[in-house]
N, C-alpha and C. Protein backbone atom coordinates (compact mmCIF):
# COMPACT_ATOMS: atom_id res chain seq x y z
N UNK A 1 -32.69 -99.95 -36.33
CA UNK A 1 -32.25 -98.78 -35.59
C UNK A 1 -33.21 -98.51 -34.43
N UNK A 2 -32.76 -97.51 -33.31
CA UNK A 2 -33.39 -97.34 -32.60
C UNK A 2 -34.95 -96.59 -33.03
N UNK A 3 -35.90 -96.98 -32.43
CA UNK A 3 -37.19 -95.97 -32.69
C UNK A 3 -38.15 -95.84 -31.49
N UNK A 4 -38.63 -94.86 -30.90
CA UNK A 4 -39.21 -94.70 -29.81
C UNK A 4 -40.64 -93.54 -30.41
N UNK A 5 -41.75 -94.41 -30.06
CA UNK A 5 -42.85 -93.83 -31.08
C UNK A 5 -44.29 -93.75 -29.57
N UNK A 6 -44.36 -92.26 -29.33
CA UNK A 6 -45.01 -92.02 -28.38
C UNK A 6 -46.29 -91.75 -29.00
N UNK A 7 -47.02 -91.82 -27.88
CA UNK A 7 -48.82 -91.67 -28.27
C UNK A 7 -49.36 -91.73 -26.95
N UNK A 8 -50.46 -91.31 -27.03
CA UNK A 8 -51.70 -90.89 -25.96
C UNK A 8 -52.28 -89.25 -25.55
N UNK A 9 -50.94 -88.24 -26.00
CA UNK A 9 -51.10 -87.30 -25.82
C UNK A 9 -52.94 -86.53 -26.42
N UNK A 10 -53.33 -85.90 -25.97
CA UNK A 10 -54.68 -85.10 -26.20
C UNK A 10 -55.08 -83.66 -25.42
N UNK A 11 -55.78 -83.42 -25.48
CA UNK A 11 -56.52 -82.01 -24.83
C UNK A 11 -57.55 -82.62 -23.83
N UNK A 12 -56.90 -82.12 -22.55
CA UNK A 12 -57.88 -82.62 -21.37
C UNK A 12 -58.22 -81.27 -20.23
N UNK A 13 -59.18 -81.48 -19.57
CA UNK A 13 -59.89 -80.44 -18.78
C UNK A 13 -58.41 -80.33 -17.55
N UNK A 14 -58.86 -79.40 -16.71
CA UNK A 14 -57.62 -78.96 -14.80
C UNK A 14 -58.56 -80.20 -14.44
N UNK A 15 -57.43 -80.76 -13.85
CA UNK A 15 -58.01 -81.80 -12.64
C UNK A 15 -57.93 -83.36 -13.70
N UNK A 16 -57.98 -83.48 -15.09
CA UNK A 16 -58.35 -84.80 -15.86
C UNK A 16 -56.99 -85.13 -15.87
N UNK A 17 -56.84 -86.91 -16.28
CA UNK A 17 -55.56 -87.79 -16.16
C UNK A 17 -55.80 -87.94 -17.93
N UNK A 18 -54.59 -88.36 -17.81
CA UNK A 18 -54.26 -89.31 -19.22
C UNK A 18 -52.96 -89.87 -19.43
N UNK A 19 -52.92 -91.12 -20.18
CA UNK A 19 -51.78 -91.95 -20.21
C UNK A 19 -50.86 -91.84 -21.17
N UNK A 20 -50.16 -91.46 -21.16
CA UNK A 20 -48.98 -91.76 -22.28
C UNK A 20 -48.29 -93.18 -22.78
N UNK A 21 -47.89 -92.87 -23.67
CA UNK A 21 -47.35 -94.38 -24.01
C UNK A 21 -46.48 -94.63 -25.18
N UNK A 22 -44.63 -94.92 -25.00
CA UNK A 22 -43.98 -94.93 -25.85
C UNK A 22 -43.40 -96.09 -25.83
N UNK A 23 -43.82 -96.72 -27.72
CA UNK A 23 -43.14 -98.03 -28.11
C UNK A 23 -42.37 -97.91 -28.48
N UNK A 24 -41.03 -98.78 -28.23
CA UNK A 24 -39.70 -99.07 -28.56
C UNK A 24 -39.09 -100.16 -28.92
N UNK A 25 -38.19 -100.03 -30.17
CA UNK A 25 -37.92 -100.85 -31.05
C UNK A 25 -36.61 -100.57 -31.17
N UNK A 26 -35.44 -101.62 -31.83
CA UNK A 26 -34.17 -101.28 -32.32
C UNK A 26 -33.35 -101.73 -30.97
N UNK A 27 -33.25 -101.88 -29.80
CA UNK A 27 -32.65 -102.15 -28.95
C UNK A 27 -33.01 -103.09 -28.03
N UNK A 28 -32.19 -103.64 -27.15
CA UNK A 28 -32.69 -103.86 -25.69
C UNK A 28 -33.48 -103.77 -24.97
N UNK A 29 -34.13 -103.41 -24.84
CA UNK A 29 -35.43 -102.53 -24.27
C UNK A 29 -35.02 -103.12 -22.61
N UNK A 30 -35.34 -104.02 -22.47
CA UNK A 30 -34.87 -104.59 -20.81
C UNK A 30 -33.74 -104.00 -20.27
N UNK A 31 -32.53 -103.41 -21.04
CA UNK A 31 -31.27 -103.19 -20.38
C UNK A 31 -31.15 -101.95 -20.39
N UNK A 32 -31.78 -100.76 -20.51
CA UNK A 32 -31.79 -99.19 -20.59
C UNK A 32 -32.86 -98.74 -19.72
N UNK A 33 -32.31 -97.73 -18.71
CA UNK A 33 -32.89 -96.70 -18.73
C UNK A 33 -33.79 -95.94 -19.59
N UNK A 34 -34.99 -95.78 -19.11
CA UNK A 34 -36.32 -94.84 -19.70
C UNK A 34 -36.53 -93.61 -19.23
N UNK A 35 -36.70 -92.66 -19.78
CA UNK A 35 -36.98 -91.27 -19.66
C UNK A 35 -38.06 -90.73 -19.90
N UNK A 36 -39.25 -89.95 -19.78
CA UNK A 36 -39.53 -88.65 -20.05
C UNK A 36 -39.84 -87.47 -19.86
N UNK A 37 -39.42 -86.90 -20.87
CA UNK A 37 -39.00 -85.30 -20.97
C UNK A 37 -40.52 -84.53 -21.24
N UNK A 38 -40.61 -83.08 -20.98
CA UNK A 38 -41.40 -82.19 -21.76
C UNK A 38 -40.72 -80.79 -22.33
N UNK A 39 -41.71 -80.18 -23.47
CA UNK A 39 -40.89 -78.98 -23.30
C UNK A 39 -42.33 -77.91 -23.68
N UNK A 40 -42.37 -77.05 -22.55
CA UNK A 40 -43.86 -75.76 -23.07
C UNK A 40 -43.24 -74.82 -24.08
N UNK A 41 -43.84 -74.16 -24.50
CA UNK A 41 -43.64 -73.71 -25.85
C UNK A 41 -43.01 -72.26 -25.26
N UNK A 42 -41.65 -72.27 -25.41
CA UNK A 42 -40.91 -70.92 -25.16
C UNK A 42 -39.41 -71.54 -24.14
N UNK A 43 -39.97 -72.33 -23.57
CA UNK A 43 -39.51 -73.22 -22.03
C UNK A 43 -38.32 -74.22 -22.95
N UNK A 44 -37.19 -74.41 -21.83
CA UNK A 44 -36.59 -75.53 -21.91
C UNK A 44 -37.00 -77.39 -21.79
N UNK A 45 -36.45 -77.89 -22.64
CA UNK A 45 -36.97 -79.00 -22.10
C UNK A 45 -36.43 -79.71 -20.60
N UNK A 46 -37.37 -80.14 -20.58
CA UNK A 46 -37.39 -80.90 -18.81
C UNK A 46 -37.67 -82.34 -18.42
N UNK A 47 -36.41 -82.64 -17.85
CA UNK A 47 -36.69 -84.26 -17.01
C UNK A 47 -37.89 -84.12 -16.22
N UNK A 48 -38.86 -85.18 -16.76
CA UNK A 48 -40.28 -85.27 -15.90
C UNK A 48 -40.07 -86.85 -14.91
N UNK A 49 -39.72 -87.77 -15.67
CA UNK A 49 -39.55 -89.08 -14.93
C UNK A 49 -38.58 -89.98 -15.22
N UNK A 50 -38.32 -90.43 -14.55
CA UNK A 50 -37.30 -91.83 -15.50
C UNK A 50 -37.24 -93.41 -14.14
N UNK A 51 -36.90 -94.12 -14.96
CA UNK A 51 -37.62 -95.60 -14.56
C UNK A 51 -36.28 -96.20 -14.93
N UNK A 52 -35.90 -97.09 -14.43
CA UNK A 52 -34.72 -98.22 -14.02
C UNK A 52 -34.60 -98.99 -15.40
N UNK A 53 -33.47 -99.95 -15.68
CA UNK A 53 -33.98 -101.14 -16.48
C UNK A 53 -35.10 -102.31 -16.04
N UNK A 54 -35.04 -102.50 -14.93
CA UNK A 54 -35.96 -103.16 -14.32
C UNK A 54 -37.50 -102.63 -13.94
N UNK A 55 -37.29 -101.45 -13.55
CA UNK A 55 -38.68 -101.16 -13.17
C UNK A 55 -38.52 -100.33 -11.15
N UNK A 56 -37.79 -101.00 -11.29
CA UNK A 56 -37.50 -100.99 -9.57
C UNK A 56 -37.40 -99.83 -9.36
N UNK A 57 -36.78 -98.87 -9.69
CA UNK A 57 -36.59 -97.37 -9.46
C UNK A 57 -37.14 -96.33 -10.18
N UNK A 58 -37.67 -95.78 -9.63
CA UNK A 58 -37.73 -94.18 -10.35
C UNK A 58 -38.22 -93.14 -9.59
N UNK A 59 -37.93 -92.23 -10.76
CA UNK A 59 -37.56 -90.68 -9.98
C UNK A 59 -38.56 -89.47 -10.26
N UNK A 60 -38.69 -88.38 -9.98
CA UNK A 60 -39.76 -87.89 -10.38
C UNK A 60 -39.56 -86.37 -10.27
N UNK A 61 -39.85 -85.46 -11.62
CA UNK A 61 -39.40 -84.18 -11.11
C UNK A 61 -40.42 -83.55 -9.88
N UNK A 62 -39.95 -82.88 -9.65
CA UNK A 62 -40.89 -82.36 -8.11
C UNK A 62 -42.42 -81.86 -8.12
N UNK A 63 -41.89 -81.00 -9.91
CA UNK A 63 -43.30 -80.65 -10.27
C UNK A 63 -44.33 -81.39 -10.42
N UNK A 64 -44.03 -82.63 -10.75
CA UNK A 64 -45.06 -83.60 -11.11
C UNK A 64 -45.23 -84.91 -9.71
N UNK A 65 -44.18 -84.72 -8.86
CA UNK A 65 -44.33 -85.97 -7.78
C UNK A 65 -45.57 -85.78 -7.35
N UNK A 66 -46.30 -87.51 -7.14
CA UNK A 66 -47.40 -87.60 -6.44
C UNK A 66 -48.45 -87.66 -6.99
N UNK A 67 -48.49 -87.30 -8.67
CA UNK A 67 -49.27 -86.98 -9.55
C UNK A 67 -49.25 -87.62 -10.86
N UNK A 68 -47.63 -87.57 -11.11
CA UNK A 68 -47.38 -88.60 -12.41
C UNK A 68 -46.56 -89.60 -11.78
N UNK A 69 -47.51 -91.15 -12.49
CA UNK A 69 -46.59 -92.59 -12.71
C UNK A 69 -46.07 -92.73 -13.64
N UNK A 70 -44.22 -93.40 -13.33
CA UNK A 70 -43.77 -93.85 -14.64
C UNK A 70 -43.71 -95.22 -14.98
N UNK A 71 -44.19 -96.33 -15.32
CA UNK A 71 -43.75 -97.74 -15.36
C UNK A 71 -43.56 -98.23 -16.77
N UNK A 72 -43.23 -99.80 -16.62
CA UNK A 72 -42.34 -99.89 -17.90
C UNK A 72 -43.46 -101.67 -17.97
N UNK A 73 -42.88 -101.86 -19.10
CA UNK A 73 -43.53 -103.19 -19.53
C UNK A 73 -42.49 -104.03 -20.49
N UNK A 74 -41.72 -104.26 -19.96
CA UNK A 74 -40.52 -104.96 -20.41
C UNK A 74 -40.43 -106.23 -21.79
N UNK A 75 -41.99 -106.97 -21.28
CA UNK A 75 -42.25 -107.99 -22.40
C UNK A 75 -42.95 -107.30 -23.21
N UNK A 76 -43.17 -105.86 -23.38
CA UNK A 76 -44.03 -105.01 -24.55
C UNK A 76 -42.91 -104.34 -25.49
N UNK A 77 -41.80 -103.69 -24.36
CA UNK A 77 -41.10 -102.51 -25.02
C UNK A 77 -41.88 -101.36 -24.65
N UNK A 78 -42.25 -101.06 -23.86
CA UNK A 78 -43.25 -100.00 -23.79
C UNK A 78 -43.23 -99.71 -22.28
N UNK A 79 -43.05 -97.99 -22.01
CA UNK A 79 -42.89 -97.50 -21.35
C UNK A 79 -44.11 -96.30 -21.30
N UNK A 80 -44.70 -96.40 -19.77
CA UNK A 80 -45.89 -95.54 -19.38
C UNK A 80 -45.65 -93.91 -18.31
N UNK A 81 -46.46 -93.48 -19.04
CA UNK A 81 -46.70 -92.17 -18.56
C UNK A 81 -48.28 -91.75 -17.85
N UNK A 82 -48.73 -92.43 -16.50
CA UNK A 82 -49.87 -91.93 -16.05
C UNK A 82 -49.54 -90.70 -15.29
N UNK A 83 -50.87 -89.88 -16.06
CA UNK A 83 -50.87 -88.37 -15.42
C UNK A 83 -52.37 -88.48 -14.74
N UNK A 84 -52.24 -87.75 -13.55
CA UNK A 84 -53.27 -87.09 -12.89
C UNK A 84 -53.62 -85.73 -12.45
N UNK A 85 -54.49 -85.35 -12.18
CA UNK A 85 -54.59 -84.25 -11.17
C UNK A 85 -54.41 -83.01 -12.42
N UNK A 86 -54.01 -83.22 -13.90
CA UNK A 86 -53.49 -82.17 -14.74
C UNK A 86 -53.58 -80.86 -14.31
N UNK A 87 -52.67 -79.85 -14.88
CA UNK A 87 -52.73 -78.40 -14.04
C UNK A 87 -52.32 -78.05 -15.80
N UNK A 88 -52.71 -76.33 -16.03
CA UNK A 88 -52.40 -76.36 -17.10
C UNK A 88 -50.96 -75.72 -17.30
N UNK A 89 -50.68 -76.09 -16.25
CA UNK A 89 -48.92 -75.63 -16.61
C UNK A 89 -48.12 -77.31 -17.13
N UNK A 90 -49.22 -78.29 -16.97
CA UNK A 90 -48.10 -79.52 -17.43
C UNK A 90 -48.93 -79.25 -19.06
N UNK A 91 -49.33 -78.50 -19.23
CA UNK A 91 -49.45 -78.19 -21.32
C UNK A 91 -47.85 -78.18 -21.85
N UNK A 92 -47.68 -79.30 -22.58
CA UNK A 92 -46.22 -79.31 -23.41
C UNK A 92 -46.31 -80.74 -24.54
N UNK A 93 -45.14 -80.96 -25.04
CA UNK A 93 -44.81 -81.44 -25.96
C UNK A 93 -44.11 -82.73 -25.33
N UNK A 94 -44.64 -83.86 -25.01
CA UNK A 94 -43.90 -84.86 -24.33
C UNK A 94 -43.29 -85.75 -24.67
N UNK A 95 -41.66 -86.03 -24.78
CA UNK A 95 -40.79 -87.01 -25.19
C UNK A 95 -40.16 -88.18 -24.45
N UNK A 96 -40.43 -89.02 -25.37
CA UNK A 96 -39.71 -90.50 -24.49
C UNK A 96 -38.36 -90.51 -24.69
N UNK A 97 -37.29 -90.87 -24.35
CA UNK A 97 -36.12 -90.64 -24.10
C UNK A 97 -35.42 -91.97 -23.76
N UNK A 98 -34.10 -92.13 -24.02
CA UNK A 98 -33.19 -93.18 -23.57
C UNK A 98 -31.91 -92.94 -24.38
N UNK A 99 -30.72 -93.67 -23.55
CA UNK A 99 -29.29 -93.76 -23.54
C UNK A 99 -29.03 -95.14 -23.43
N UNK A 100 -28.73 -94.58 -25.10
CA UNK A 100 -28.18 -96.53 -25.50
C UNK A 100 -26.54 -96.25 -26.26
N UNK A 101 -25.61 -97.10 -24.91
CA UNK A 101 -24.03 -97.07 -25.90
C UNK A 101 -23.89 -95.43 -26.06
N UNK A 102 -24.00 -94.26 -25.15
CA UNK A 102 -23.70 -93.17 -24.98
C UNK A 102 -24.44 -92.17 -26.25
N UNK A 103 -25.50 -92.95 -26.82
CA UNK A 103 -25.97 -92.27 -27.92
C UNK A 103 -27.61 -92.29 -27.14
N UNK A 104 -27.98 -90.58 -27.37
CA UNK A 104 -29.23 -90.86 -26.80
C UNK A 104 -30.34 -90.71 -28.10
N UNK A 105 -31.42 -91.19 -27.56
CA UNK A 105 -32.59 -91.03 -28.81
C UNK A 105 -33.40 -90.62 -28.27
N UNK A 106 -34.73 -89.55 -28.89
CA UNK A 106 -35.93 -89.39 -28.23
C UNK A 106 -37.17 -89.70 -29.46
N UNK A 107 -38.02 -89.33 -29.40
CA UNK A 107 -39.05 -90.13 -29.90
C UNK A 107 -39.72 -88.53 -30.64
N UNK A 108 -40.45 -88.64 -31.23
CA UNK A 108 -41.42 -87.31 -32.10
C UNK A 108 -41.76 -86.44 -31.16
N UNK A 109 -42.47 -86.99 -30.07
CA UNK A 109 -43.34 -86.26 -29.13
C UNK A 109 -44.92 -86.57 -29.30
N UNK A 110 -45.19 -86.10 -28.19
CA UNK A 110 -46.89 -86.02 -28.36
C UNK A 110 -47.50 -84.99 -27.30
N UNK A 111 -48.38 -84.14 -27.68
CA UNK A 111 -48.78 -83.32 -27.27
C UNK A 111 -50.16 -83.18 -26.46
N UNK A 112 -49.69 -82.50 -25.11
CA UNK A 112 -50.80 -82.29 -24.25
C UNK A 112 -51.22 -81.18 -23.53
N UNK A 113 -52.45 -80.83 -23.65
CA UNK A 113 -52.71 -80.03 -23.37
C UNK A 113 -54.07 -79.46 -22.49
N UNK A 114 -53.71 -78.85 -21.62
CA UNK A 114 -55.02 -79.33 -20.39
C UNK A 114 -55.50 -77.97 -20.14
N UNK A 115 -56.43 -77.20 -20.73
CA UNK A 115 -57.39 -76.18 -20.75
C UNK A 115 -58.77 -76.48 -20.42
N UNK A 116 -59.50 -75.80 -20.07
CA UNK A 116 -61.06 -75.62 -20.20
C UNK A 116 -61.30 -74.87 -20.74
């Protein structure tokens, strides 16, 4: 079955980066679209990035353009989340995401959180 198992999330200082990183299993991995989402605690969840089957494209919510990379690693299954510049409004609960055969899946989450 599908499984999408994120990690990297932690507690980082305003201004510190950190990488995300969700492995995926059960599918294709080369032929889907990649996603991820966040959601702050009260807040809806939110499209943060999403990345092509290939790699070639992606998109970026506004809040985060310029600041977060999304790339993919096709011979891993594994799809990246570099953050920079953190602000503590990107503090949330971050999910990997995809649409496989009109069924979508997301992954546990992992949590980040950027205080001093």
């Amino acid at each position: 079955q599908v499984q999408l198992v994120e990690s990297g999330g932690d507690l980082v200082q305003p201004g510190g980066s950190l990488r995300l990183s969700c492995a995926a299993s059960g599918f294709t991995f080369s032929a889907y679209a990649m996603r991820w989402y966040r959601q702050a605690p009260g807040k809806e969840r939110e499209l943060v990035a999403t990345i092509s089957s290939t790699g070639s494209t992606t998109n970026y919510a506004d809040s985060v353009k310029d600041r977060f990379t999304i790339s993919r690693d096709n011979a891993k299954n594994t799809v990246l989340l570099q953050m920079n510049s953190l602000k503590p409004s990107d503090t949330a609960v971050y999910y990997c995401n995809t649409l496989v055969r009109t069924f979508t899946y997301w992954g546990q989450g992992t949590q980040v959180t950027v205080s001093s």
